[in-house]
C-alpha atoms as a PDB file:
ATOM      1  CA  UNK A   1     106.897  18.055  22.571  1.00  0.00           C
ATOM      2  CA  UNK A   2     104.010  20.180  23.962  1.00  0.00           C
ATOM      3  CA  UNK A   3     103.738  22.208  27.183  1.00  0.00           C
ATOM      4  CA  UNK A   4     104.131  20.508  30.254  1.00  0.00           C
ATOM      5  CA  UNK A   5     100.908  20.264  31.884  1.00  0.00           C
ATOM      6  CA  UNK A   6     101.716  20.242  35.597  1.00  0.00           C
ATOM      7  CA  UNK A   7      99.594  17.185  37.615  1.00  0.00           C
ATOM      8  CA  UNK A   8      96.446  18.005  39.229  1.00  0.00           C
ATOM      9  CA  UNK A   9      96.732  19.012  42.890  1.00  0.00           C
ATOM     10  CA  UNK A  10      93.659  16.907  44.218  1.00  0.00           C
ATOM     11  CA  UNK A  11      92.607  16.889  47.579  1.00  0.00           C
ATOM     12  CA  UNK A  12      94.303  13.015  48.567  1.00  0.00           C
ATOM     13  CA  UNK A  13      92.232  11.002  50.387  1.00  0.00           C
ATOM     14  CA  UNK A  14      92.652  10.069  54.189  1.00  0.00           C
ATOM     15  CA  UNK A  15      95.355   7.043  53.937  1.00  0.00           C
ATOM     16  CA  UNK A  16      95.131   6.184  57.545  1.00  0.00           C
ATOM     17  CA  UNK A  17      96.364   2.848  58.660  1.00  0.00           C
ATOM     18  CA  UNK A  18      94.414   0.260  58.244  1.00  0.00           C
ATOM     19  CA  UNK A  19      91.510   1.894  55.960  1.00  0.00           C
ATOM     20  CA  UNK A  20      90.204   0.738  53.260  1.00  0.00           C
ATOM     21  CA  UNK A  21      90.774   2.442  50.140  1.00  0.00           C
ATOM     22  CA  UNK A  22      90.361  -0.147  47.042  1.00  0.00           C
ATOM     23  CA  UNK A  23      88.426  -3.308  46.365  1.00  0.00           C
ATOM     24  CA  UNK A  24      89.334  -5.423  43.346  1.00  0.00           C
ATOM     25  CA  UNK A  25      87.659  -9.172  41.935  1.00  0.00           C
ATOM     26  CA  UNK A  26      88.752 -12.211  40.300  1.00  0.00           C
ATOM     27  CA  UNK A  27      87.750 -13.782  38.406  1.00  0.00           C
ATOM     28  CA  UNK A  28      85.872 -10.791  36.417  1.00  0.00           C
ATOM     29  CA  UNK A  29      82.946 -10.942  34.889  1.00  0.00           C
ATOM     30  CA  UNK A  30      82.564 -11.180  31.226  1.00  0.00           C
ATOM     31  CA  UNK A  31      79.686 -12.580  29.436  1.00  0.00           C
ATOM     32  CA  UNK A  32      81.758 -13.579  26.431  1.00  0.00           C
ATOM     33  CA  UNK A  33      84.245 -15.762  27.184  1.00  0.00           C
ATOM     34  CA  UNK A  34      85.960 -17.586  30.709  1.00  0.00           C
ATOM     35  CA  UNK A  35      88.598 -15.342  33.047  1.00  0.00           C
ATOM     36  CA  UNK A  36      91.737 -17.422  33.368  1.00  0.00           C
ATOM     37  CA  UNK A  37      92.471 -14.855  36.481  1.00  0.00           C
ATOM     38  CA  UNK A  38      92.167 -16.261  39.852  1.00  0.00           C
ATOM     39  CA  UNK A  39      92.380 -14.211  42.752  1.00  0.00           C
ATOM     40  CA  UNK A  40      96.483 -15.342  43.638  1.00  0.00           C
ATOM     41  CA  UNK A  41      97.240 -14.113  39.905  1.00  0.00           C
ATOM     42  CA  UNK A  42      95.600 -10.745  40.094  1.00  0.00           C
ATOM     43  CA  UNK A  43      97.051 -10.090  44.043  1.00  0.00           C
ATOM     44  CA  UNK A  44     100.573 -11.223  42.902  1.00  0.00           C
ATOM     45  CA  UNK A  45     100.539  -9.271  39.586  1.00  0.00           C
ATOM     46  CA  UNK A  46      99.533  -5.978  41.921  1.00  0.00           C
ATOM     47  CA  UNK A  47     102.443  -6.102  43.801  1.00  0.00           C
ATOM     48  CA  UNK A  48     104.911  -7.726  41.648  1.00  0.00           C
ATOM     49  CA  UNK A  49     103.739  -6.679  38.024  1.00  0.00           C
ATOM     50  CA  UNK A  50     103.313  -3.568  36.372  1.00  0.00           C
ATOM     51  CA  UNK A  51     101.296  -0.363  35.667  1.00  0.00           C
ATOM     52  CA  UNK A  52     100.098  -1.369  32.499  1.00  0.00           C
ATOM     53  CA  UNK A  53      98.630  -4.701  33.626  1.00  0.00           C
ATOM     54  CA  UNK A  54      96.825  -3.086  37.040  1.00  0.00           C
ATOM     55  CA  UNK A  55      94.803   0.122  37.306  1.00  0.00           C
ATOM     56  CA  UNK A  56      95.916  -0.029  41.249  1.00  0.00           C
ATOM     57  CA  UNK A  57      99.576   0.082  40.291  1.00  0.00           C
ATOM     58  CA  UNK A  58      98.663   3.056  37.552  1.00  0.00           C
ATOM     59  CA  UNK A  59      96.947   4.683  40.291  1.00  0.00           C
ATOM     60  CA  UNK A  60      99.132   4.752  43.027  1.00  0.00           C
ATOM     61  CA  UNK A  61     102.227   5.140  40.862  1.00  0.00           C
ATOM     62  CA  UNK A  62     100.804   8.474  39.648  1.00  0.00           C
ATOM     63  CA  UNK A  63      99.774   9.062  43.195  1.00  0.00           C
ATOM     64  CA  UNK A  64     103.520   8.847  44.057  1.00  0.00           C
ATOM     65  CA  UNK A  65     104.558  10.462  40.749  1.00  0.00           C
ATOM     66  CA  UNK A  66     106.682   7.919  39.904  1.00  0.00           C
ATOM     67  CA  UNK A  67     107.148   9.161  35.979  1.00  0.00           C
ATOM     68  CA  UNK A  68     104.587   7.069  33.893  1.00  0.00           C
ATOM     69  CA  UNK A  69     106.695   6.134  30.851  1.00  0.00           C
ATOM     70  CA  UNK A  70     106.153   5.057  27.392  1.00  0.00           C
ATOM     71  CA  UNK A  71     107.637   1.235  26.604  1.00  0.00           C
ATOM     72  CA  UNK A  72     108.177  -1.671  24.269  1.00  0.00           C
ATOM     73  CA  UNK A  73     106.430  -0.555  21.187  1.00  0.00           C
ATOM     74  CA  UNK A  74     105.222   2.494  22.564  1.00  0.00           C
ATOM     75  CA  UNK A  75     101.416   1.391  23.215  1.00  0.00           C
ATOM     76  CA  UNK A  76     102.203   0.079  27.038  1.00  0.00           C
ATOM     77  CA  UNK A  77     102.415   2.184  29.400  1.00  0.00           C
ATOM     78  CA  UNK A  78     105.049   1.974  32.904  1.00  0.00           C
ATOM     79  CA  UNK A  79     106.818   3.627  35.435  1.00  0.00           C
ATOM     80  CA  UNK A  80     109.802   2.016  34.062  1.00  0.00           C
ATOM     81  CA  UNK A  81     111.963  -0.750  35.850  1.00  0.00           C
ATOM     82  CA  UNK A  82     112.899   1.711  39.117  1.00  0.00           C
ATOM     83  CA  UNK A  83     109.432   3.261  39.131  1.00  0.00           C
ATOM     84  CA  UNK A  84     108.220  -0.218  38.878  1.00  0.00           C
ATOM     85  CA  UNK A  85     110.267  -1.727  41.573  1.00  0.00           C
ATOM     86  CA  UNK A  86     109.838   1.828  43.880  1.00  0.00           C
ATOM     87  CA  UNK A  87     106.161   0.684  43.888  1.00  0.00           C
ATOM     88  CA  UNK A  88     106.275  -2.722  44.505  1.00  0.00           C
ATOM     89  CA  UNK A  89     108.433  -1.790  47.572  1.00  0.00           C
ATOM     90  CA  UNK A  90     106.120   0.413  49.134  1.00  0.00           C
ATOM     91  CA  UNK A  91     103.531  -1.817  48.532  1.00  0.00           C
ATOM     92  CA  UNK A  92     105.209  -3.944  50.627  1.00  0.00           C
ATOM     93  CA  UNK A  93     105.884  -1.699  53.102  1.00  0.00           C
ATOM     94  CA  UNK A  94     102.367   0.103  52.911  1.00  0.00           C
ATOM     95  CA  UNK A  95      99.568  -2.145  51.337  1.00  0.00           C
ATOM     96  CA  UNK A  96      97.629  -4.585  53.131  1.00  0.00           C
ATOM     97  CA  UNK A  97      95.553  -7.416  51.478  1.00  0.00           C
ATOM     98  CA  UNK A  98      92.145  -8.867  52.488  1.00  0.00           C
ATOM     99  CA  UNK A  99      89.675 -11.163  50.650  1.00  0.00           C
ATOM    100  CA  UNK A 100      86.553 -12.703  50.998  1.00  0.00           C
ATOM    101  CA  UNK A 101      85.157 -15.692  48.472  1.00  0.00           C
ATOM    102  CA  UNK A 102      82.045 -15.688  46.832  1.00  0.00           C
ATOM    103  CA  UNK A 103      80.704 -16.916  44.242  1.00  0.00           C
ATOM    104  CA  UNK A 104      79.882 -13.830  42.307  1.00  0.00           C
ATOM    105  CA  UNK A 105      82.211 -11.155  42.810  1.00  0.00           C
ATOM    106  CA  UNK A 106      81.309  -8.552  40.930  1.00  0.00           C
ATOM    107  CA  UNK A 107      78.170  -8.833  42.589  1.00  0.00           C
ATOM    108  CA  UNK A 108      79.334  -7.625  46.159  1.00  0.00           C
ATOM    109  CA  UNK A 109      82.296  -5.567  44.288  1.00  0.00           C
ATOM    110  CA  UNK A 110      79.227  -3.360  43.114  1.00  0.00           C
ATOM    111  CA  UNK A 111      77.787  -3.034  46.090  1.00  0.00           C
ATOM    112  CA  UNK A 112      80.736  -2.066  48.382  1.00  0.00           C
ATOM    113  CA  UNK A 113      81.627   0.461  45.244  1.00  0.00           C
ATOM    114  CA  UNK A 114      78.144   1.660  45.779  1.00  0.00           C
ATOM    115  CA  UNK A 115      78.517   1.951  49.894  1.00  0.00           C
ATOM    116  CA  UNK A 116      81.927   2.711  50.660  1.00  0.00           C
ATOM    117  CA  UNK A 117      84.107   5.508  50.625  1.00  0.00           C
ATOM    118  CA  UNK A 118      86.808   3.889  47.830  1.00  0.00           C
ATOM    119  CA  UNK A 119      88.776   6.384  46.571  1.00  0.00           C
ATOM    120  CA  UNK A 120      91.239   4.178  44.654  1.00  0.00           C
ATOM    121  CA  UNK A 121      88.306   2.949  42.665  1.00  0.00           C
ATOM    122  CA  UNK A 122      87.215   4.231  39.288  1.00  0.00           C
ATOM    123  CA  UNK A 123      85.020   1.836  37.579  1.00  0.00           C
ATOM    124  CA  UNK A 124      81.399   2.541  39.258  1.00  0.00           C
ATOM    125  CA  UNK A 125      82.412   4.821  41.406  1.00  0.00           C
ATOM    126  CA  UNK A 126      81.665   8.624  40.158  1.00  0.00           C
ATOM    127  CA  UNK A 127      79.860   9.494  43.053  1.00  0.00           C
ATOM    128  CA  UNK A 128      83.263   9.402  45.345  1.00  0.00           C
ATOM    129  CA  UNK A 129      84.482  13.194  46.116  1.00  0.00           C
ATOM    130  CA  UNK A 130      88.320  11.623  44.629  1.00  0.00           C
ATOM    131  CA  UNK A 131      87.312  10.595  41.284  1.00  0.00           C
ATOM    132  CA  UNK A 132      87.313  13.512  38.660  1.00  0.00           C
ATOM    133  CA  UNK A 133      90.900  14.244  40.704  1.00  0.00           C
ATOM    134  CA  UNK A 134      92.301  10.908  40.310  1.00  0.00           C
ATOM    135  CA  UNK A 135      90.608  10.435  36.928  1.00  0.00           C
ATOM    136  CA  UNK A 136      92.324  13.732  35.732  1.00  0.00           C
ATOM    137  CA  UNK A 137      95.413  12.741  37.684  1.00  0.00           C
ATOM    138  CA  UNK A 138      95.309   9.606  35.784  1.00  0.00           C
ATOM    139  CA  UNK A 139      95.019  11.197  32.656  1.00  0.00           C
ATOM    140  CA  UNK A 140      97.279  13.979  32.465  1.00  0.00           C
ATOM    141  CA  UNK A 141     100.305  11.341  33.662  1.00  0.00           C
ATOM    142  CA  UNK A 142      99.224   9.395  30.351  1.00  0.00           C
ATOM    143  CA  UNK A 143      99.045  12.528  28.088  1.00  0.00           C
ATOM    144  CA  UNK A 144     102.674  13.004  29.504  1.00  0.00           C
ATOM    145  CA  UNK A 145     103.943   9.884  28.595  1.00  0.00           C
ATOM    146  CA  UNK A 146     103.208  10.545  25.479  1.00  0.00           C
ATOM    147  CA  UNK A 147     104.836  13.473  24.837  1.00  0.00           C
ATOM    148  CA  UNK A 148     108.201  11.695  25.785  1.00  0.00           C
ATOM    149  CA  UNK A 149     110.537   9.588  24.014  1.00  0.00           C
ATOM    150  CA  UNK A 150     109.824   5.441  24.281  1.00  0.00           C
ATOM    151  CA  UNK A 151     111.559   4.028  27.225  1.00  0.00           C
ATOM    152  CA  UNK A 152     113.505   1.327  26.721  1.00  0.00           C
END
């Protein structure tokens, strides 16, 4: 096992009731084949799922260092089944859940990216003052999952 790397000590963003701080589509677009997501799935598998099915629940699991963990075979990656269920509780108790259907999502997903302060955003959005911090964040929780035994 290498040297613990402490986590990154980013500047968080302003989490202040009611703000806006992630936008997410479904179905998503991909040119070579059909999403079987629909917009119920993907909300129900962010707050009942796990981290290595939704970036949100990888990002604000490492937010709340909740110990990403090596599982099953080694190649998924969780916060385990009380890191997991720590989350989806204050998801309950924090996370609110808005939508708007269009025909195109990705379409106005891009362009709220592109014109919105979204710090729980990655994809598209390197011009936000979070996203080396959570990106590195991210990262480092990852490179320390590795370095630990498979969780069963």
């Amino acid at each position: 096992m290498g040297a613990r790397t402490p986590l990154p000590r980013t500047q968080p963003p302003d989490l202040g009731a009611g703000r806006l701080l992630y936008v997410g589509i479904a179905p998503r677009y991909m040119a070579n084949r059909t999403s079987t997501q629909n917009l119920r799935k993907r909300v129900r598998y962010h707050y009942r799922g796990n981290a290595a099915g939704s970036t949100l629940r990888l990002t604000l699991g490492c937010l709340l260092e909740l110990g990403l963990r090596r599982v099953g075979s080694g190649k998924r990656m969780t916060f385990g089944k009380a890191g997991e269920a720590t989350l989806s509780q204050w998801m309950v108790d924090n996370a609110r859940v808005c939508w708007i259907e269009q025909s195109e999502p990705w379409d106005l997903e891009s362009q709220l990216i592109s014109q919105l302060d979204l710090p729980l955003n990655l994809d598209q959005n390197r011009h936000n003052a979070f996203h080396g911090g959570l990106k590195e964040l991210r990262a480092q929780a990852r490179q320390r999952a590795r370095e630990l035994p498979i969780s069963s």
